[in-house]
C-alpha atoms as a PDB file:
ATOM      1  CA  UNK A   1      25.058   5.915 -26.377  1.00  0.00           C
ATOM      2  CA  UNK A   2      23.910   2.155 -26.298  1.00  0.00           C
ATOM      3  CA  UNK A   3      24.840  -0.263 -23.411  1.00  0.00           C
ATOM      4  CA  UNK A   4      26.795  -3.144 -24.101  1.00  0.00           C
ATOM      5  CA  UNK A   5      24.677  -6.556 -22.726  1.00  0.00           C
ATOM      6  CA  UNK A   6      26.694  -7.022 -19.929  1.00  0.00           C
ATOM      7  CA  UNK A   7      26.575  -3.496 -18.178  1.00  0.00           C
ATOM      8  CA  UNK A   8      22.536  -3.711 -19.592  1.00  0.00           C
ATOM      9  CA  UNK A   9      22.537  -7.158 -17.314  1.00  0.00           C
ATOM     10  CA  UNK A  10      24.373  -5.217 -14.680  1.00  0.00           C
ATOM     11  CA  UNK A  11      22.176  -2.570 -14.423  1.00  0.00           C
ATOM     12  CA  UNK A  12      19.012  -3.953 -14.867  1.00  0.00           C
ATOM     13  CA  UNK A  13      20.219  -6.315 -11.276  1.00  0.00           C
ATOM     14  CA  UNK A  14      20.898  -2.911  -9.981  1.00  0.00           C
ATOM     15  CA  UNK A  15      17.221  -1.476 -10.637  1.00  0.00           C
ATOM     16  CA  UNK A  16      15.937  -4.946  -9.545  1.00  0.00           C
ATOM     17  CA  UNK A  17      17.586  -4.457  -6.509  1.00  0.00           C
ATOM     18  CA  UNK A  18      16.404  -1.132  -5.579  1.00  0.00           C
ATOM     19  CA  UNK A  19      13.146  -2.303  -6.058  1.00  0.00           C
ATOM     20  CA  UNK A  20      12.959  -5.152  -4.077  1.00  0.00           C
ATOM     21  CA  UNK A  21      14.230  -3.037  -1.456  1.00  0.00           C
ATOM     22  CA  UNK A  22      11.129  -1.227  -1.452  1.00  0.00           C
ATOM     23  CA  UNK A  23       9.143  -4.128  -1.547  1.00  0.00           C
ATOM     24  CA  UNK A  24      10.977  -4.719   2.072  1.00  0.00           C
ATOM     25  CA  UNK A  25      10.527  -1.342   3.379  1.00  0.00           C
ATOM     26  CA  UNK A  26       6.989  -1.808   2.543  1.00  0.00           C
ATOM     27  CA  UNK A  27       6.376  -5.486   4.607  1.00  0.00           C
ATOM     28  CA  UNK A  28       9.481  -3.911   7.278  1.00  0.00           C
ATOM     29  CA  UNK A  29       5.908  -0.736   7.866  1.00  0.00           C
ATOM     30  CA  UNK A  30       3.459  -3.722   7.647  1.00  0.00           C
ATOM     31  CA  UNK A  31       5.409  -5.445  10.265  1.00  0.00           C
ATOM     32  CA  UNK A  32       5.083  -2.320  12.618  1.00  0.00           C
ATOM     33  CA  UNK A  33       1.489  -1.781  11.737  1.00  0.00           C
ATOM     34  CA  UNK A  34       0.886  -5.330  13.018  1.00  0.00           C
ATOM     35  CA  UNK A  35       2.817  -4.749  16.180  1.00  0.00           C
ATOM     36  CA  UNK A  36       0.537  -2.288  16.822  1.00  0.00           C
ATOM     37  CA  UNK A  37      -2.463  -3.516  16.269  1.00  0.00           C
ATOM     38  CA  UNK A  38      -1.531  -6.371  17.948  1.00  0.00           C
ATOM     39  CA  UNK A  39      -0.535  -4.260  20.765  1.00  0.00           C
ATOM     40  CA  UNK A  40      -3.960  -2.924  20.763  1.00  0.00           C
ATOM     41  CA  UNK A  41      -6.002  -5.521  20.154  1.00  0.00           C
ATOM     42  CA  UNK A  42      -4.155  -7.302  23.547  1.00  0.00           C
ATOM     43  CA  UNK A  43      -4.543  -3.966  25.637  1.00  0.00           C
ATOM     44  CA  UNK A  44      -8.154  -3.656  24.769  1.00  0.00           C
ATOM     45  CA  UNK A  45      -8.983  -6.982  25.596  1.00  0.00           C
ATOM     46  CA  UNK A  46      -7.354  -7.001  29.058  1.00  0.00           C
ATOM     47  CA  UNK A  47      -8.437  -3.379  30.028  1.00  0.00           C
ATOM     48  CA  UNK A  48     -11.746  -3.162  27.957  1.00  0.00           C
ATOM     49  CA  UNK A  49     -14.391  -4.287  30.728  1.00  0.00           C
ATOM     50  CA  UNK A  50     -12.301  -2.693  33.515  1.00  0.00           C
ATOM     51  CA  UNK A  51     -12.513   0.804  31.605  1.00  0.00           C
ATOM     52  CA  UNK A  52     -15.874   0.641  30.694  1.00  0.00           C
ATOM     53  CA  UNK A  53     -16.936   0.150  33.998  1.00  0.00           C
ATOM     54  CA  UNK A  54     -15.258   2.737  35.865  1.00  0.00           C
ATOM     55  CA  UNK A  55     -16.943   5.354  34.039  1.00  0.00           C
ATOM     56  CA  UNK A  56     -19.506   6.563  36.452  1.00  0.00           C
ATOM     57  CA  UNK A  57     -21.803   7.977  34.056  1.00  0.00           C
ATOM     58  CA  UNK A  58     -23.670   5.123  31.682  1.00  0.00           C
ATOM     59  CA  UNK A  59     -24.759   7.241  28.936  1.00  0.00           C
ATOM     60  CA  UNK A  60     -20.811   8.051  28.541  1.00  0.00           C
ATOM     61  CA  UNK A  61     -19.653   4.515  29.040  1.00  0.00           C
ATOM     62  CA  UNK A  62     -22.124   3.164  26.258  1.00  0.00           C
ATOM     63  CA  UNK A  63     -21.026   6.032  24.083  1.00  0.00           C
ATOM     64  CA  UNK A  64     -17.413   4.825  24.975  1.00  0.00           C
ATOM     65  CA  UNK A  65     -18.384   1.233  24.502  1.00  0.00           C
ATOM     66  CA  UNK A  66     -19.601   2.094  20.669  1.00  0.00           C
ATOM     67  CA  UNK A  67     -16.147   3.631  19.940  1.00  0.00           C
ATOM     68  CA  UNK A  68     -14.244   0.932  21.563  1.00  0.00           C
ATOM     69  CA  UNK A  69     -16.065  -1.772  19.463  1.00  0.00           C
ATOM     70  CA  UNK A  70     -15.734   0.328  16.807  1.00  0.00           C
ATOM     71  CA  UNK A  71     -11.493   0.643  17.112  1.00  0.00           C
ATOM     72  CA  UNK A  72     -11.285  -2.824  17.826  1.00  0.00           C
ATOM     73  CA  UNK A  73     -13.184  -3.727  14.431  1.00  0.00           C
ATOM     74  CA  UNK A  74     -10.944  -1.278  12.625  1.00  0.00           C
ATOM     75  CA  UNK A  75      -7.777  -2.750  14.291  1.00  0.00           C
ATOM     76  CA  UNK A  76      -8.605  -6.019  13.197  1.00  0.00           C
ATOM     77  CA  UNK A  77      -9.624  -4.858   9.849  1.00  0.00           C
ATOM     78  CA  UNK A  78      -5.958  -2.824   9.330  1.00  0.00           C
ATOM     79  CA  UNK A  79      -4.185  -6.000  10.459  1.00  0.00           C
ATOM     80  CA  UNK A  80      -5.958  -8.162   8.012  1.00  0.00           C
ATOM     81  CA  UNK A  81      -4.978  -5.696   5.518  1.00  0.00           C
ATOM     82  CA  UNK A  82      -1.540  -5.504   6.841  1.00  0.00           C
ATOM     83  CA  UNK A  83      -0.970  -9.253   6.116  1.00  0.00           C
ATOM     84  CA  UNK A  84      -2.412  -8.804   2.607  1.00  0.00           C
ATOM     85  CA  UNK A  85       0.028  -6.538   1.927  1.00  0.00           C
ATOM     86  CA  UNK A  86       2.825  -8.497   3.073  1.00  0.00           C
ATOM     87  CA  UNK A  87       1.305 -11.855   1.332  1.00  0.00           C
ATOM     88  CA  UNK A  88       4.072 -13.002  -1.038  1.00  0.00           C
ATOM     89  CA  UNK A  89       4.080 -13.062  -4.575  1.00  0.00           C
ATOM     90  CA  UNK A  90       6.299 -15.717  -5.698  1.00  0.00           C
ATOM     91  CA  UNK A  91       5.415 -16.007  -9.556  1.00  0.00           C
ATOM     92  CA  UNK A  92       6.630 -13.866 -12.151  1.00  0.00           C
ATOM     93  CA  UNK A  93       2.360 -13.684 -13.610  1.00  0.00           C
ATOM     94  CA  UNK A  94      -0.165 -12.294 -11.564  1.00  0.00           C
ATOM     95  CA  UNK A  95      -2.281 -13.625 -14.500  1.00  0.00           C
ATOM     96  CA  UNK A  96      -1.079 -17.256 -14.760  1.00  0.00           C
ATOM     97  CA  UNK A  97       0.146 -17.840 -11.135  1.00  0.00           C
ATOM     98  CA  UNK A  98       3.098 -19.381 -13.213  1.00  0.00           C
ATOM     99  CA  UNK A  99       5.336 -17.704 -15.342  1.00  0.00           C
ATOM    100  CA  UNK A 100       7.838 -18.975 -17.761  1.00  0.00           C
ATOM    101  CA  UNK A 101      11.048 -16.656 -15.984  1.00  0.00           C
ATOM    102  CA  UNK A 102      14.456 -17.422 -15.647  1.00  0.00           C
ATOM    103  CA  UNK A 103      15.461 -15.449 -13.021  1.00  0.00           C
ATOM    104  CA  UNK A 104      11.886 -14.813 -11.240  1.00  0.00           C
ATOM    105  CA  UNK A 105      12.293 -17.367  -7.637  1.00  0.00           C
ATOM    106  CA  UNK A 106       9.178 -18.795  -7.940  1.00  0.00           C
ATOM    107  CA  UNK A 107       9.436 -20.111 -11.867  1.00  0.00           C
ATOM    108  CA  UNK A 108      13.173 -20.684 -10.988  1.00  0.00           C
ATOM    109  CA  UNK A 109      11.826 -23.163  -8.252  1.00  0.00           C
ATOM    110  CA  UNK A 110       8.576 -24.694 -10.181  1.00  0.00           C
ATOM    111  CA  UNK A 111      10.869 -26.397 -12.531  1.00  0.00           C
ATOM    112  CA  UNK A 112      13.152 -29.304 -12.379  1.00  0.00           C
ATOM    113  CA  UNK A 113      16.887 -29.186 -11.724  1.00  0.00           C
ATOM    114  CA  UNK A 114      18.241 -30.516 -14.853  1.00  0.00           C
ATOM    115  CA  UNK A 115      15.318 -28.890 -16.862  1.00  0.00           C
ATOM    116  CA  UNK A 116      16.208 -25.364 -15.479  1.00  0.00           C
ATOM    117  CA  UNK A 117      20.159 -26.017 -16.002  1.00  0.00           C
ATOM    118  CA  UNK A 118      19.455 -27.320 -19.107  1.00  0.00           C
ATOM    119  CA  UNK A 119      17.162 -24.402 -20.479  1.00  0.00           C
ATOM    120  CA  UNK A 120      19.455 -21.854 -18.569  1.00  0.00           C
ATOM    121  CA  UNK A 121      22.385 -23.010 -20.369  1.00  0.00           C
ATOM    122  CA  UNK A 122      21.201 -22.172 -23.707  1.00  0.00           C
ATOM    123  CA  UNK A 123      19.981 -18.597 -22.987  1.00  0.00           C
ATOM    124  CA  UNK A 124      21.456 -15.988 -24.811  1.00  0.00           C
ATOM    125  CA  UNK A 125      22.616 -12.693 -22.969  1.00  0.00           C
ATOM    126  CA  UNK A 126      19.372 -10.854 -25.235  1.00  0.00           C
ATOM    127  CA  UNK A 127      16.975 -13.366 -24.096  1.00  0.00           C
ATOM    128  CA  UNK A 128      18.177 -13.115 -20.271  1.00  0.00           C
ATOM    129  CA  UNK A 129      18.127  -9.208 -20.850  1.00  0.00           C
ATOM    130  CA  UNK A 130      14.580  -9.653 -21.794  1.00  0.00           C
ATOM    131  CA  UNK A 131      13.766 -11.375 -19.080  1.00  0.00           C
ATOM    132  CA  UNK A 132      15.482  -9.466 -16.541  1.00  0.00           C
ATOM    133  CA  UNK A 133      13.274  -6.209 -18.397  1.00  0.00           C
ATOM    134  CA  UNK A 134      10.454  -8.322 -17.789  1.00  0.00           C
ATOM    135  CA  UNK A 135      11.170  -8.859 -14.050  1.00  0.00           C
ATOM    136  CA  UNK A 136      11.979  -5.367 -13.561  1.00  0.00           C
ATOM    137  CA  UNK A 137       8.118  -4.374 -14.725  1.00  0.00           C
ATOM    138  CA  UNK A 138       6.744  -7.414 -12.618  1.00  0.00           C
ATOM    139  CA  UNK A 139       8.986  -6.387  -9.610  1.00  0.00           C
ATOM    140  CA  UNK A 140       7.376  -2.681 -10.410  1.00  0.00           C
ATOM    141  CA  UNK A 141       3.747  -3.488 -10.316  1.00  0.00           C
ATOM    142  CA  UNK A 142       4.487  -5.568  -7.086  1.00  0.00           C
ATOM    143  CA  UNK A 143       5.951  -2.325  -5.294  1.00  0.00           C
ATOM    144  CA  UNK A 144       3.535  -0.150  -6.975  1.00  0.00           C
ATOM    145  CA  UNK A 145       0.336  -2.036  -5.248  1.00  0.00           C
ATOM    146  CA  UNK A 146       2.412  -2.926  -1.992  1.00  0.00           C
ATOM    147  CA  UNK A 147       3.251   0.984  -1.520  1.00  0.00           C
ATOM    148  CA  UNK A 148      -0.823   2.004  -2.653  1.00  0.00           C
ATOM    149  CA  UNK A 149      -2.007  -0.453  -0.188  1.00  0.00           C
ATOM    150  CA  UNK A 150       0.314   0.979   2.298  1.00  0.00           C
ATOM    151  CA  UNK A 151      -1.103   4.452   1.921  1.00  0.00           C
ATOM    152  CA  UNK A 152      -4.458   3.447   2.456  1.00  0.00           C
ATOM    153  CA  UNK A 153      -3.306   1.388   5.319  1.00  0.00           C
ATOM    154  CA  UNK A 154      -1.748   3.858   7.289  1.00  0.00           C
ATOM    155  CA  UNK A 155      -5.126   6.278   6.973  1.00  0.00           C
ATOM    156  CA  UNK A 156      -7.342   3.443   8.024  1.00  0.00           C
ATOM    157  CA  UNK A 157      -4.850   3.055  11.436  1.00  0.00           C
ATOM    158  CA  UNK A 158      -4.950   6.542  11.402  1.00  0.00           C
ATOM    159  CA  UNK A 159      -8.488   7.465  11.444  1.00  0.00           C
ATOM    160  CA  UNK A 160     -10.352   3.831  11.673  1.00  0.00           C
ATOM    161  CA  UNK A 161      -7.778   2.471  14.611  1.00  0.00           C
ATOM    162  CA  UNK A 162      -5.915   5.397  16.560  1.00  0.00           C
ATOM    163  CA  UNK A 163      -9.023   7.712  16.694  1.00  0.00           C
ATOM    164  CA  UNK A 164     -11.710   5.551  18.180  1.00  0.00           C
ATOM    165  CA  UNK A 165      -9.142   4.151  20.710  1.00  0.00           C
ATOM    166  CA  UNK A 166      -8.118   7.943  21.470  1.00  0.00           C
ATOM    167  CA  UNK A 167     -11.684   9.398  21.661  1.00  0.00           C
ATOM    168  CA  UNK A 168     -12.157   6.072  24.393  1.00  0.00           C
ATOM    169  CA  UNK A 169      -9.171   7.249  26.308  1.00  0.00           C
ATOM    170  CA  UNK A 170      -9.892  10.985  26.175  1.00  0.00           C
ATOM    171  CA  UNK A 171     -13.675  10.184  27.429  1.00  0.00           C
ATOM    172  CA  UNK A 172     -12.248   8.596  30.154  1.00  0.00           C
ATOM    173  CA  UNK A 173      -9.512  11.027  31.028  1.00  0.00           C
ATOM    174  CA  UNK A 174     -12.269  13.614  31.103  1.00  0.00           C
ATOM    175  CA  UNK A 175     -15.782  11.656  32.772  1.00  0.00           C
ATOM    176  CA  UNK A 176     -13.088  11.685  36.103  1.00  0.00           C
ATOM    177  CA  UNK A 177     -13.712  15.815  36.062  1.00  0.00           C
END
């Protein structure tokens, strides 16, 4: 069974769609990330000296200090990488930086009005198929790296953020006994 062009069209918009929408689920979990880190990065800085110092024993404070630096390298770090992710990619060419697409926002908006209308006008359903098959792989290497990145995003909060700032607050739930 072959598609006819328009229910091709139709569902290639349909696959386009689900894609983007995990290109959004993956900048909605940067968003968070960078709530967090934010989160931390403001706590640390307010309570930092305060919790350092009422550690009564130095050799655990400096060993405390050392982690402390240490989360509030990797925070930074995972919210640099968190805006990486999320940086837009608005041409339809990672290699160019300017594609040639129809349908692809950032080509769409590169050209001129009547040059776009113009050139639009003149497609052929085949030739907007093609393109649309050629957005679809784009779209897929976008959400492909986005949802990688991700991965390795949430392990660096995980171990490079959350567990230095944890062993800090465990050492000083437990210097008080």
């Amino acid at each position: 069974m072959t598609f006819n062009i328009q229910d091709k069209i139709k569902t290639q918009l349909e696959i386009m769609k689900r894609i983007d929408s995990h290109i959004v689920s993956t900048n909605a979990k940067c968003a968070i990330v960078m709530s967090y880190c934010a989160a931390v990065l403001g706590l640390l800085a307010v309570n930092s000296g305060k919790m350092l110092e009422e550690m009564p024993n130095p050799t655990v404070s400096a060993i405390a200090g050392i982690f402390m630096v240490l989360g509030i390298a990797l925070t930074v770090a995972c919210l640099v990488f968190a805006l990486k992710i999320t940086f837009p990619v608005i041409h339809s060419s990672d290699k160019e930086h300017r594609g040639k697409s129809m349908v692809f926002f950032g080509d769409v908006a590169s050209q001129k009005l009547d040059d776009y209308v113009s050139h639009f006008s003149t497609l052929e359903s085949e030739e907007i198929s093609a393109d649309l098959s050629t957005q679809i792989h784009t779209l897929s290497g976008i959400a492909n790296r986005k949802f990688k990145d991700l991965q390795a995003l949430t392990a660096m909060v995980c171990f490079g953020s959350v567990l230095p700032i944890g062993i800090v607050i465990l050492v000083k739930i437990f210097d008080k006994f």
